[in-house]
N, C-alpha and C. Protein backbone atom coordinates (compact mmCIF):
# COMPACT_ATOMS: atom_id res chain seq x y z
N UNK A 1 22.37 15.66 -34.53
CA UNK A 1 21.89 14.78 -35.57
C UNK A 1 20.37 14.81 -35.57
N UNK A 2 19.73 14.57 -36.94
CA UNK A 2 18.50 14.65 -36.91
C UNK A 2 17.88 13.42 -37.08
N UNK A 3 16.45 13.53 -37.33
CA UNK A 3 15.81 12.14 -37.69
C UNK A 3 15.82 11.94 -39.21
N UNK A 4 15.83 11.14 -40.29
CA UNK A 4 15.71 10.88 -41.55
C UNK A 4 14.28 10.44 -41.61
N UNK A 5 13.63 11.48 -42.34
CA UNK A 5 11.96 11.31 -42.70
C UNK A 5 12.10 12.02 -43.75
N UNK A 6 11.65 10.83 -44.34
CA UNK A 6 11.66 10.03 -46.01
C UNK A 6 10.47 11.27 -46.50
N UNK A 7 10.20 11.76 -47.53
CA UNK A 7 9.92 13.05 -48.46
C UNK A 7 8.29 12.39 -48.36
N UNK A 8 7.56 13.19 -48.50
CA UNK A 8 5.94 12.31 -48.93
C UNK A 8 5.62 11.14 -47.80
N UNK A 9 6.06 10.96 -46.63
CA UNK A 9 5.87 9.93 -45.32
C UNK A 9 4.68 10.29 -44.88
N UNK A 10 4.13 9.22 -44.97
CA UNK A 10 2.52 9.20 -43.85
C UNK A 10 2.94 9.37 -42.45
N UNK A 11 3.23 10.02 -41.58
CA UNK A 11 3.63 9.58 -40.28
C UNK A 11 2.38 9.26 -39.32
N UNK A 12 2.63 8.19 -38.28
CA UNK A 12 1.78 7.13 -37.76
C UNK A 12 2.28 7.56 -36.27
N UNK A 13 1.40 8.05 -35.69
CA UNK A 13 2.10 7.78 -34.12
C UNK A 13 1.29 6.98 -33.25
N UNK A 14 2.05 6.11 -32.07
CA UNK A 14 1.80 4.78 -31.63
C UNK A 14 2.25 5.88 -29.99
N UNK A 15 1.52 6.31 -28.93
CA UNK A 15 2.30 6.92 -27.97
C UNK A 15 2.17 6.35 -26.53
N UNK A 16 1.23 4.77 -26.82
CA UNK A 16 1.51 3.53 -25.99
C UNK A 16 2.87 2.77 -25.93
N UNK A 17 3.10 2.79 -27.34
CA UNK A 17 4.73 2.40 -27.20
C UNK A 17 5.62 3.05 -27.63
N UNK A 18 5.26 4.69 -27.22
CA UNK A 18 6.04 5.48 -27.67
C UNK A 18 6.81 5.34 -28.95
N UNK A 19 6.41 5.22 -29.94
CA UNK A 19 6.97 4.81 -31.32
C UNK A 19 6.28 5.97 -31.83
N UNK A 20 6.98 6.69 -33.25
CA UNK A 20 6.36 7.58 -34.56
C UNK A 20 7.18 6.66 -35.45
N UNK A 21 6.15 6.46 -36.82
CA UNK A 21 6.95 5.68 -37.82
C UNK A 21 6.31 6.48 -38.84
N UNK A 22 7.24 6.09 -40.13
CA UNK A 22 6.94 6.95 -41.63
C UNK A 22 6.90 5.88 -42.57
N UNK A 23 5.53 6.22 -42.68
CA UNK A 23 5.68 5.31 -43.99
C UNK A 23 5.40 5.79 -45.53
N UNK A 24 6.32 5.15 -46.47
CA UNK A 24 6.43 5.76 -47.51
C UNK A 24 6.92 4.96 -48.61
N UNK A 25 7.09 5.05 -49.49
CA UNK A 25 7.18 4.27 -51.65
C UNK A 25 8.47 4.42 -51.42
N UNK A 26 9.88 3.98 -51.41
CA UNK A 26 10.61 3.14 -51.50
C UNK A 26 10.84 2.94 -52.71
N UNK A 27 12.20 2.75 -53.30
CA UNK A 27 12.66 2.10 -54.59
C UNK A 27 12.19 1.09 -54.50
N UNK A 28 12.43 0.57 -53.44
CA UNK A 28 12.07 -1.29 -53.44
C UNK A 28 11.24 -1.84 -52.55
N UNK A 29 10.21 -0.83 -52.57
CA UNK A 29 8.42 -1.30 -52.29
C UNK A 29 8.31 -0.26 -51.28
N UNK A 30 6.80 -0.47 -50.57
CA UNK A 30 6.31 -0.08 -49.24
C UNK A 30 7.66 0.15 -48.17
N UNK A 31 7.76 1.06 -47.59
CA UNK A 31 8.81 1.13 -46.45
C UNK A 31 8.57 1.43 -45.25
N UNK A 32 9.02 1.62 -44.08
CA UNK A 32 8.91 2.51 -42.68
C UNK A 32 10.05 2.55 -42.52
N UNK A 33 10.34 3.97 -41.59
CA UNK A 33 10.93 4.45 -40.35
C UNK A 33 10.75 4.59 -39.52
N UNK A 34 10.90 3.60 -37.95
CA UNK A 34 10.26 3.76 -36.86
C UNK A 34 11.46 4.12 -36.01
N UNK A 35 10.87 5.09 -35.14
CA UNK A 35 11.75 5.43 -34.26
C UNK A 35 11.18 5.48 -32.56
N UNK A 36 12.26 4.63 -31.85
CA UNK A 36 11.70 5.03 -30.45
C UNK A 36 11.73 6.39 -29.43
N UNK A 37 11.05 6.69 -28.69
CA UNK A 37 11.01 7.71 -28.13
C UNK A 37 11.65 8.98 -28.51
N UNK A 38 12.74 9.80 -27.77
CA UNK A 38 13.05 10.68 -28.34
C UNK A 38 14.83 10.35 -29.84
N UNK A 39 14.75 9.11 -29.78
CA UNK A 39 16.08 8.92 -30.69
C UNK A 39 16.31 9.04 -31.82
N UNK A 40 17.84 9.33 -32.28
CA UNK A 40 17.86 9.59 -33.70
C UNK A 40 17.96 8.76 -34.30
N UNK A 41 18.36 7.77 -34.00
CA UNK A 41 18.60 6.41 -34.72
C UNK A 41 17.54 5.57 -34.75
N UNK A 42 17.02 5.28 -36.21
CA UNK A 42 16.19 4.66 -36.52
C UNK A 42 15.68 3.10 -35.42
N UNK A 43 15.08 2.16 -34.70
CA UNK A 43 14.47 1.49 -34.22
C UNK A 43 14.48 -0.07 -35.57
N UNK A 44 13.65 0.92 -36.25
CA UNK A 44 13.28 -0.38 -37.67
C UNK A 44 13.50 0.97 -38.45
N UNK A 45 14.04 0.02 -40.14
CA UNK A 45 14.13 0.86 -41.11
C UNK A 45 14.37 -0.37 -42.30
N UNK A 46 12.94 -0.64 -42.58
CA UNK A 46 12.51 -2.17 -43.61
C UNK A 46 11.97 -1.61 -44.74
N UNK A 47 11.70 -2.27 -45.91
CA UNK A 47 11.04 -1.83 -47.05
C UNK A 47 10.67 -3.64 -47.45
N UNK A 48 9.10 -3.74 -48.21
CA UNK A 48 8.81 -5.12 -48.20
C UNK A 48 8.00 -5.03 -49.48
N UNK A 49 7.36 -6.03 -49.93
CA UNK A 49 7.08 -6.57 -51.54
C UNK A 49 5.60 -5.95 -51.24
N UNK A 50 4.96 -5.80 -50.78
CA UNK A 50 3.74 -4.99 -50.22
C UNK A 50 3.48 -4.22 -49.01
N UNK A 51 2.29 -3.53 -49.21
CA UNK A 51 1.76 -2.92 -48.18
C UNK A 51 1.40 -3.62 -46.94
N UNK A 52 0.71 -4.54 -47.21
CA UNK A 52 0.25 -5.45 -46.10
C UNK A 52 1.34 -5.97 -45.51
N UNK A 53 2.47 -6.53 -45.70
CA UNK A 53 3.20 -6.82 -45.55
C UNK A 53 4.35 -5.99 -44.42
N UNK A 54 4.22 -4.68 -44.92
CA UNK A 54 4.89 -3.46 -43.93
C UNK A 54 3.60 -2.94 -43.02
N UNK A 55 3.00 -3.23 -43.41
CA UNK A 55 1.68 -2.78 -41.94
C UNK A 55 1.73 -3.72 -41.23
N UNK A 56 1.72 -5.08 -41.46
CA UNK A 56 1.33 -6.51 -40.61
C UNK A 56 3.17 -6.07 -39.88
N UNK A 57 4.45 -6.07 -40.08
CA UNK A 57 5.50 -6.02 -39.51
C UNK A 57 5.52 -5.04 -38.50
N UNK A 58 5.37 -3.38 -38.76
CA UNK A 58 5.01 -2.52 -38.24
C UNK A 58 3.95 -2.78 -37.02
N UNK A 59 3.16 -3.70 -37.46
CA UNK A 59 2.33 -3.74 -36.86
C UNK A 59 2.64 -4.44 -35.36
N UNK A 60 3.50 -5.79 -35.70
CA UNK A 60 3.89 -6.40 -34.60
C UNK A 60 5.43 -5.59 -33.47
N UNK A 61 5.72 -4.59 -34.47
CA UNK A 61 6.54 -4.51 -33.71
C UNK A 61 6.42 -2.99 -32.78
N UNK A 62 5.16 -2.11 -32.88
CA UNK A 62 4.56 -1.79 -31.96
C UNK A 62 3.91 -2.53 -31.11
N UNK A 63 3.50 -3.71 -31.14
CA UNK A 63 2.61 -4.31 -29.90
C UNK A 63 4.20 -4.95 -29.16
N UNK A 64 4.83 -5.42 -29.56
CA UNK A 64 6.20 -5.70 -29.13
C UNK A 64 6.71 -4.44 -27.68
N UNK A 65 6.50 -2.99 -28.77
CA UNK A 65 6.79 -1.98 -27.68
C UNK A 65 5.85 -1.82 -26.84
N UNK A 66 4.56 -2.03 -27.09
CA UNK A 66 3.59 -1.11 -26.17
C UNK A 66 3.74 -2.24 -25.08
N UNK A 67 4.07 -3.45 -25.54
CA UNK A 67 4.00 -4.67 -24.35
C UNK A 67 5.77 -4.04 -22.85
N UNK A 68 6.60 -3.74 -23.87
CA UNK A 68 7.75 -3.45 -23.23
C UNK A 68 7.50 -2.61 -22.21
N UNK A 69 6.53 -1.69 -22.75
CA UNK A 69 6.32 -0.02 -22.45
C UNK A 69 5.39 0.10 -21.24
N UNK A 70 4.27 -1.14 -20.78
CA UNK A 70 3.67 -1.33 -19.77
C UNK A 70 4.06 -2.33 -18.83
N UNK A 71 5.05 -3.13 -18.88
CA UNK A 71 5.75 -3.73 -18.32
C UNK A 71 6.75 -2.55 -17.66
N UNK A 72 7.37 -1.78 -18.51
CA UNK A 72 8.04 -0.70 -17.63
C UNK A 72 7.55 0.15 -16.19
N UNK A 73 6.12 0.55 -17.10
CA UNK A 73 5.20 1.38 -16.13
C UNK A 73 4.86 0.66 -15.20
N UNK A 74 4.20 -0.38 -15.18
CA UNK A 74 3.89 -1.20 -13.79
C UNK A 74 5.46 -1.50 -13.15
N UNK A 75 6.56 -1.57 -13.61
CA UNK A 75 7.73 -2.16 -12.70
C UNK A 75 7.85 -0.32 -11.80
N UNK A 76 7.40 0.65 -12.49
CA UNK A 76 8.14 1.84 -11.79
C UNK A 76 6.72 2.04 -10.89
N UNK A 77 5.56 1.23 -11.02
CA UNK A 77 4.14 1.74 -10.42
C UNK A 77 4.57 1.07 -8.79
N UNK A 78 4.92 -0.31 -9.04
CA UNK A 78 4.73 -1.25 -8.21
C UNK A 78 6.03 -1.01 -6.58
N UNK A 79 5.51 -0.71 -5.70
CA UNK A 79 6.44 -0.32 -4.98
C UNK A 79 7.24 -1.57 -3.94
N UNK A 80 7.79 -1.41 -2.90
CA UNK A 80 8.85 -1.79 -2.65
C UNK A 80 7.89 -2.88 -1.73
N UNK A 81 6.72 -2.48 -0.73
CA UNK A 81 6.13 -3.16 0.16
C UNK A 81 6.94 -3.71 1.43
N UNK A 82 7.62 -2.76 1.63
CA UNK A 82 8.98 -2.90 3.20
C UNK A 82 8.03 -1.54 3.82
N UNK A 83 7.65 -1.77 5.08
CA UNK A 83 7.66 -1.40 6.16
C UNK A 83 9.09 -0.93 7.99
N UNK A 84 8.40 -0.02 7.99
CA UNK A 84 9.60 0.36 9.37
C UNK A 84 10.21 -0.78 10.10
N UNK A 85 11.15 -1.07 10.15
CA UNK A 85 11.34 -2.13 10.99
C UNK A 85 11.96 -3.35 10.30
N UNK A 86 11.77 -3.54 9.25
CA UNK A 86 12.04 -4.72 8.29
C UNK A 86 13.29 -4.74 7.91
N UNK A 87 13.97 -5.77 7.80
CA UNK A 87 15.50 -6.32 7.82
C UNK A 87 15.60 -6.40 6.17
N UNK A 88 16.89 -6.25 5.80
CA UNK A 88 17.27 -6.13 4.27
C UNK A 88 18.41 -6.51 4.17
N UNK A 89 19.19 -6.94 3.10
CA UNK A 89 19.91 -7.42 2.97
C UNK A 89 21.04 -7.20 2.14
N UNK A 90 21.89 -7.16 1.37
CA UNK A 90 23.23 -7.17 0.70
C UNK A 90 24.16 -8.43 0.80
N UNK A 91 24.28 -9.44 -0.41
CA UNK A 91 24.88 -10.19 -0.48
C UNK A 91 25.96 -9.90 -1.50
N UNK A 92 27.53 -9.87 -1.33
CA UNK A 92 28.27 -9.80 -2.38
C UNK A 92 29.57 -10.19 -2.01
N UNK A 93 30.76 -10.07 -2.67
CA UNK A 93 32.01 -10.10 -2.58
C UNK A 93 32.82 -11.24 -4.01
N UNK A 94 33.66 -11.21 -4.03
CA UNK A 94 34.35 -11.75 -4.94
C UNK A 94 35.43 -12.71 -4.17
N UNK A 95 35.54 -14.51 -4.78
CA UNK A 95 36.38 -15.19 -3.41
C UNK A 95 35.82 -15.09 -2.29
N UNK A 96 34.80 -14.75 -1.81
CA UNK A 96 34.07 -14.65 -0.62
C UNK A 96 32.57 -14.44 -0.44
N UNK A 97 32.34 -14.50 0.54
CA UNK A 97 30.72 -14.02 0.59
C UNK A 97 30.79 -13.21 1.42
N UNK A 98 30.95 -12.17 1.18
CA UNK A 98 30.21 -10.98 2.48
C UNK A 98 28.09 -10.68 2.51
N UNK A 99 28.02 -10.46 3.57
CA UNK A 99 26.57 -10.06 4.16
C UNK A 99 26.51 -8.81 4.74
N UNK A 100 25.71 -7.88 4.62
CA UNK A 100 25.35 -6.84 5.17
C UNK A 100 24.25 -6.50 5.35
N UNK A 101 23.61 -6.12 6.83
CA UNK A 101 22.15 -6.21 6.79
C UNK A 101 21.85 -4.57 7.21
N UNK A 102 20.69 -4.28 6.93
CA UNK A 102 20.01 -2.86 6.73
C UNK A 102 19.21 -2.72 7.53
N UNK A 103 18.40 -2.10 8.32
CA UNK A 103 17.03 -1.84 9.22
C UNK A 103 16.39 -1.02 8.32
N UNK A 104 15.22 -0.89 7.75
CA UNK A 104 14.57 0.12 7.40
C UNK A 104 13.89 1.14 8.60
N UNK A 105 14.56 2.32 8.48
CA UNK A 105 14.23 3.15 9.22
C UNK A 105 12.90 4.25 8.95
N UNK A 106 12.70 4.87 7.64
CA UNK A 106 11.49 5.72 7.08
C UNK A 106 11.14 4.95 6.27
N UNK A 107 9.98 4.77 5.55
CA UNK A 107 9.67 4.91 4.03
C UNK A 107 8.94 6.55 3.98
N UNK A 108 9.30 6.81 2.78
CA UNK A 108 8.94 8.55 2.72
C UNK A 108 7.89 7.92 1.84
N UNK A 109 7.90 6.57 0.71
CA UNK A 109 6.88 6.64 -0.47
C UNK A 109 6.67 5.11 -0.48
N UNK A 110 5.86 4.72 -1.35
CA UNK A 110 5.76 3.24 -1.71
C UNK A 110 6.90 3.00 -2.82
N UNK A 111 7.84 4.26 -3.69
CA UNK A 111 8.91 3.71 -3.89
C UNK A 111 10.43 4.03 -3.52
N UNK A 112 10.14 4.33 -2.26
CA UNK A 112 11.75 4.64 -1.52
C UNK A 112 11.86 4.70 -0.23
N UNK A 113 12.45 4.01 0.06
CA UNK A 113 12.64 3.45 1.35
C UNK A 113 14.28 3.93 2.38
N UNK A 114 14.66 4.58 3.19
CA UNK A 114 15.37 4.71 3.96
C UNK A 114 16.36 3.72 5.22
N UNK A 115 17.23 3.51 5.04
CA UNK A 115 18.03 2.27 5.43
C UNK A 115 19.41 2.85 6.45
N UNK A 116 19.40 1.87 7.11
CA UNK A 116 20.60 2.51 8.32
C UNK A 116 21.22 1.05 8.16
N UNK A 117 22.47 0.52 8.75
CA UNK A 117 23.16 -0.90 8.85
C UNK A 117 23.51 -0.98 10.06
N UNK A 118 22.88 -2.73 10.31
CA UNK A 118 22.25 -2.80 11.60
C UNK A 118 24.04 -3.98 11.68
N UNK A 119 24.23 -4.56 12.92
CA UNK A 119 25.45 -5.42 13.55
C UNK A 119 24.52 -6.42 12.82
N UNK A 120 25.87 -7.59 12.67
CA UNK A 120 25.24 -9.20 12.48
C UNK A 120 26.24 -9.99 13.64
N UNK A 121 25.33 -11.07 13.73
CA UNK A 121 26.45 -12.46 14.49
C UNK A 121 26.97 -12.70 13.39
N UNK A 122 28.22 -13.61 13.56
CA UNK A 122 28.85 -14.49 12.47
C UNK A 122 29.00 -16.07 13.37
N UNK A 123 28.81 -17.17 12.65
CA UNK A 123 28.96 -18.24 13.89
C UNK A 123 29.28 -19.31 12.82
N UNK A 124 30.81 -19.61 13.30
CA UNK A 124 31.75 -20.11 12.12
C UNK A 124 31.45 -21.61 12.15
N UNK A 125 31.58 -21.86 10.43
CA UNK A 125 30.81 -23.62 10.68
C UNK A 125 31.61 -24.38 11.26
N UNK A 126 33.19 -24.36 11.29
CA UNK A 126 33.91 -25.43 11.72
C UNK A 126 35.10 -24.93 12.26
N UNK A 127 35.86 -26.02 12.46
CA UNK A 127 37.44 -25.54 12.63
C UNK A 127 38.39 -24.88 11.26
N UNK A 128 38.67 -24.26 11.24
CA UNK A 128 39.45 -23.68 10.02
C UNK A 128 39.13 -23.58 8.65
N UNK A 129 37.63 -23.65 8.76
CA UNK A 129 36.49 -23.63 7.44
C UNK A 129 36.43 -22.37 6.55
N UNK A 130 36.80 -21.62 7.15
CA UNK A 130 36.60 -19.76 7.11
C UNK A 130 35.57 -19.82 6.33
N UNK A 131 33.69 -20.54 6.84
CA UNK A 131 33.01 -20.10 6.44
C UNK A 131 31.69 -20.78 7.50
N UNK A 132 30.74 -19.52 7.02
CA UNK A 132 29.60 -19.87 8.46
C UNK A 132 28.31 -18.51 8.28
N UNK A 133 27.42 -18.58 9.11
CA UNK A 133 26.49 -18.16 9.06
C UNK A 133 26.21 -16.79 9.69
N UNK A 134 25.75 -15.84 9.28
CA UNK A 134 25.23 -14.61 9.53
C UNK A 134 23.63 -14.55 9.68
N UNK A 135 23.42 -13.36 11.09
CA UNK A 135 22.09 -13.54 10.83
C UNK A 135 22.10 -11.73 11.76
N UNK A 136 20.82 -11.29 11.33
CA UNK A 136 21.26 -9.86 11.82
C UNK A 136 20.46 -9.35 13.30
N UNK A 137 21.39 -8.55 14.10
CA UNK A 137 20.91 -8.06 14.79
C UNK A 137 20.11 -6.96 15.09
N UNK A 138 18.79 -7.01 15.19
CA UNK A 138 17.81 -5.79 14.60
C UNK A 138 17.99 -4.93 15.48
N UNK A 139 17.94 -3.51 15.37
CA UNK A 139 17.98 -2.53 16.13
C UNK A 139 19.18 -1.94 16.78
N UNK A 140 20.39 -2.91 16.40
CA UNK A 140 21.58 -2.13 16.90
C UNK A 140 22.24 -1.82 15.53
N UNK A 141 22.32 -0.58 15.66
CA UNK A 141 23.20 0.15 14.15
C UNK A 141 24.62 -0.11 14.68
N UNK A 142 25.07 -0.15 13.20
CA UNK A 142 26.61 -0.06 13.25
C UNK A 142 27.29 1.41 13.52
N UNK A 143 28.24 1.69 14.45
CA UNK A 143 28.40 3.30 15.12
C UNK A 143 28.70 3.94 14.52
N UNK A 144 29.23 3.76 12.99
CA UNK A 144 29.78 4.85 11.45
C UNK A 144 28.35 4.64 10.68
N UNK A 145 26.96 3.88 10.58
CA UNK A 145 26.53 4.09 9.43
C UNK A 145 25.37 5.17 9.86
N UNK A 146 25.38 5.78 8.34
CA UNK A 146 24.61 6.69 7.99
C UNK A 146 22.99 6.25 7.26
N UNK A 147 21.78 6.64 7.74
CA UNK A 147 21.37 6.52 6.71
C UNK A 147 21.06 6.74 5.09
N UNK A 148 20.70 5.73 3.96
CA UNK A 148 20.59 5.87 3.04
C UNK A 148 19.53 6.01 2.38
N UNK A 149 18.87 6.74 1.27
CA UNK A 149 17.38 6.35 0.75
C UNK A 149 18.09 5.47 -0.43
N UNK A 150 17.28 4.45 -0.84
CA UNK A 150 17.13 3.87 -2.17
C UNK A 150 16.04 3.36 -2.44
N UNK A 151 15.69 3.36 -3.72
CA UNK A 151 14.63 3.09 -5.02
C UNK A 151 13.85 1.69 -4.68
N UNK A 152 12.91 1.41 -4.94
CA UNK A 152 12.36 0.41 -4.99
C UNK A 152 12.68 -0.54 -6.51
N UNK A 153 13.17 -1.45 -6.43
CA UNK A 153 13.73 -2.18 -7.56
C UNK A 153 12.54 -3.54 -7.37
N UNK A 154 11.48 -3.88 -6.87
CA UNK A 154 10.34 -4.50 -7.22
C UNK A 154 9.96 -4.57 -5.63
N UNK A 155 9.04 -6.29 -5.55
CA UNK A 155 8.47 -6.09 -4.40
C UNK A 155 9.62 -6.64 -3.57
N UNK A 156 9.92 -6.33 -2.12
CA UNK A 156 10.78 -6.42 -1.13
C UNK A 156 11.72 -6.43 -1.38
N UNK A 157 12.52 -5.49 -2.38
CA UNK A 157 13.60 -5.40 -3.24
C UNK A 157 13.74 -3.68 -2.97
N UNK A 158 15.73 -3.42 -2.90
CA UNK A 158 16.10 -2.05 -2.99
C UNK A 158 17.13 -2.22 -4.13
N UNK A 159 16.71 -0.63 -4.94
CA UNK A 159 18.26 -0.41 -5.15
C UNK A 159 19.43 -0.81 -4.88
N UNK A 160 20.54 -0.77 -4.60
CA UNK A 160 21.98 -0.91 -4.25
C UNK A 160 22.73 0.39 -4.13
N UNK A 161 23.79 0.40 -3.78
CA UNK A 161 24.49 1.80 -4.28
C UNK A 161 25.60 2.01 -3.61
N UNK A 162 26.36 2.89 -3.32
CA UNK A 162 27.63 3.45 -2.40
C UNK A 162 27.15 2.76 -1.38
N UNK A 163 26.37 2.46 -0.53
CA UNK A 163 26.03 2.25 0.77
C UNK A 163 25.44 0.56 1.15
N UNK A 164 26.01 -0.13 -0.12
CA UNK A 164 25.26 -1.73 -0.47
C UNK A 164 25.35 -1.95 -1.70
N UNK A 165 26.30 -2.97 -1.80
CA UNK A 165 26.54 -2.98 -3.23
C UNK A 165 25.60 -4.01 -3.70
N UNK A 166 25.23 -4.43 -4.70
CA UNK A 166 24.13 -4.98 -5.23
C UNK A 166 22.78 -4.82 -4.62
N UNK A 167 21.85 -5.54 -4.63
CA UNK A 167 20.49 -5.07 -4.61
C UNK A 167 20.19 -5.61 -2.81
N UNK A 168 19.30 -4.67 -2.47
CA UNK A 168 18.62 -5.39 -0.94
C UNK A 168 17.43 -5.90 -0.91
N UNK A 169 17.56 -7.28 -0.44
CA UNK A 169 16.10 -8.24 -0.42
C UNK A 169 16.17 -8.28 0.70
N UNK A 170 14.47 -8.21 1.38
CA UNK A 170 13.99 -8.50 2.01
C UNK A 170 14.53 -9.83 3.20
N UNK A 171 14.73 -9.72 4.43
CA UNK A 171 15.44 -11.10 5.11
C UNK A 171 14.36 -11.68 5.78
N UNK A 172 14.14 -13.17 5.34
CA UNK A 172 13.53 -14.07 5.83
C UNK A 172 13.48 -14.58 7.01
N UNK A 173 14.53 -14.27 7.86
CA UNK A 173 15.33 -14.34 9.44
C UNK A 173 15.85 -15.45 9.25
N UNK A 174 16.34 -16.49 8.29
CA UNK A 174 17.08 -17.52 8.45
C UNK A 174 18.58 -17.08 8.42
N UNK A 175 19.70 -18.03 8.75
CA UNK A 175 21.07 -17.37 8.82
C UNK A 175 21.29 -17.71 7.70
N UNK A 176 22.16 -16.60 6.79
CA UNK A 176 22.35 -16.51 5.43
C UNK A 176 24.41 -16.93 5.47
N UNK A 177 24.72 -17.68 4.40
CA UNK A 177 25.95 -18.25 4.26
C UNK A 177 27.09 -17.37 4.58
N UNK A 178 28.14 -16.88 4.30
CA UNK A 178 29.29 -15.58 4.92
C UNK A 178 30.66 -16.76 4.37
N UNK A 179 31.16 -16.52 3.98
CA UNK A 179 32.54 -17.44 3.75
C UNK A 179 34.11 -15.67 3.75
N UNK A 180 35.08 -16.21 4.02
CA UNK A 180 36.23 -15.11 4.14
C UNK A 180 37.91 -16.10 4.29
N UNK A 181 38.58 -15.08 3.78
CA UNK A 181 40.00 -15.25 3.47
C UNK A 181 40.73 -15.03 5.01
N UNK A 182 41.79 -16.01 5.48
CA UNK A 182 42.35 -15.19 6.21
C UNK A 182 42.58 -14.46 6.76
């Protein structure tokens, strides 16, 4: 599929917010075609009672992208800020709370970080509560895990993946909640 650019189009390129738009006379006034990055499908595709009118719209809705578009770049600039040694985390389960804690073993970059899974205590709140506190034991790996690399997903924040399901934050060393079935 291709792009639809209208016959006689001024084309405008914006490559802060990665936008090209066409503007062009319309049956029914001033028009654009804006399209984001490499897609075929139009973004915006307006026609308005004037010119000013499709420039002032156009107008906002590149600063709209270029705002999106550096917000992106700084989230992929900004790295993870975990050091060797630093405890991580995995909270998930469904009906339950499972915990899983990580050692960071390498960082190769400021955005990827290398992870092994370290033992936790569990220390149950009550009599027949089936729920209680985890807190991790640094430096003893678990005897099946492998290490993993994952992404920096902001500051003291990982990826997730096959090896941790949802995201790994940074552990504060307080004992984090754990609840289980039978």
């Amino acid at each position: 599929m291709t792009r639809f650019i209208p016959a006689n189009a001024e084309t405008r390129e914006f490559p802060a917010a990665a936008v090209v738009a066409y503007c062009y006379q319309s049956d029914r006034g001033p028009a654009f075609v804006a399209y984001k990055g490499r897609q075929t499908k139009p973004a915006r595709f307006y026609a308005f009672p004037s010119d000013e009118r499709r420039d002032a719209n156009l107008a906002d809705f590149v600063k709209q992208q270029t705002e999106a578009e550096d917000w992106k770049r700084a989230r992929r600039e900004t790295g993870h800020g975990l050091a060797v040694g630093d405890i991580v985390y995995s909270c998930w389960g469904y009906e339950q709370t499972n915990v899983d804690f990580f050692e960071v073993v390498r960082v190769p970059s400021g955005r990827s970080a290398v992870v092994r899974q370290i033992e936790k205590e569990v220390t149950e709140s009550g009599a027949g509560s089936m729920s209680g506190r985890a807190i991790a034991k640094p430096g003893q790996f678990h005897a099946t895990a492998k290490e993993a690399t994952h992404r920096a997903a902001g500051l003291h924040c990982l990826t997730g993946g096959k090896s941790a399901p949802g995201s790994l934050s940074k552990w504060d060393g307080r004992p984090l909640s754990v609840s289980w079935y039978a």
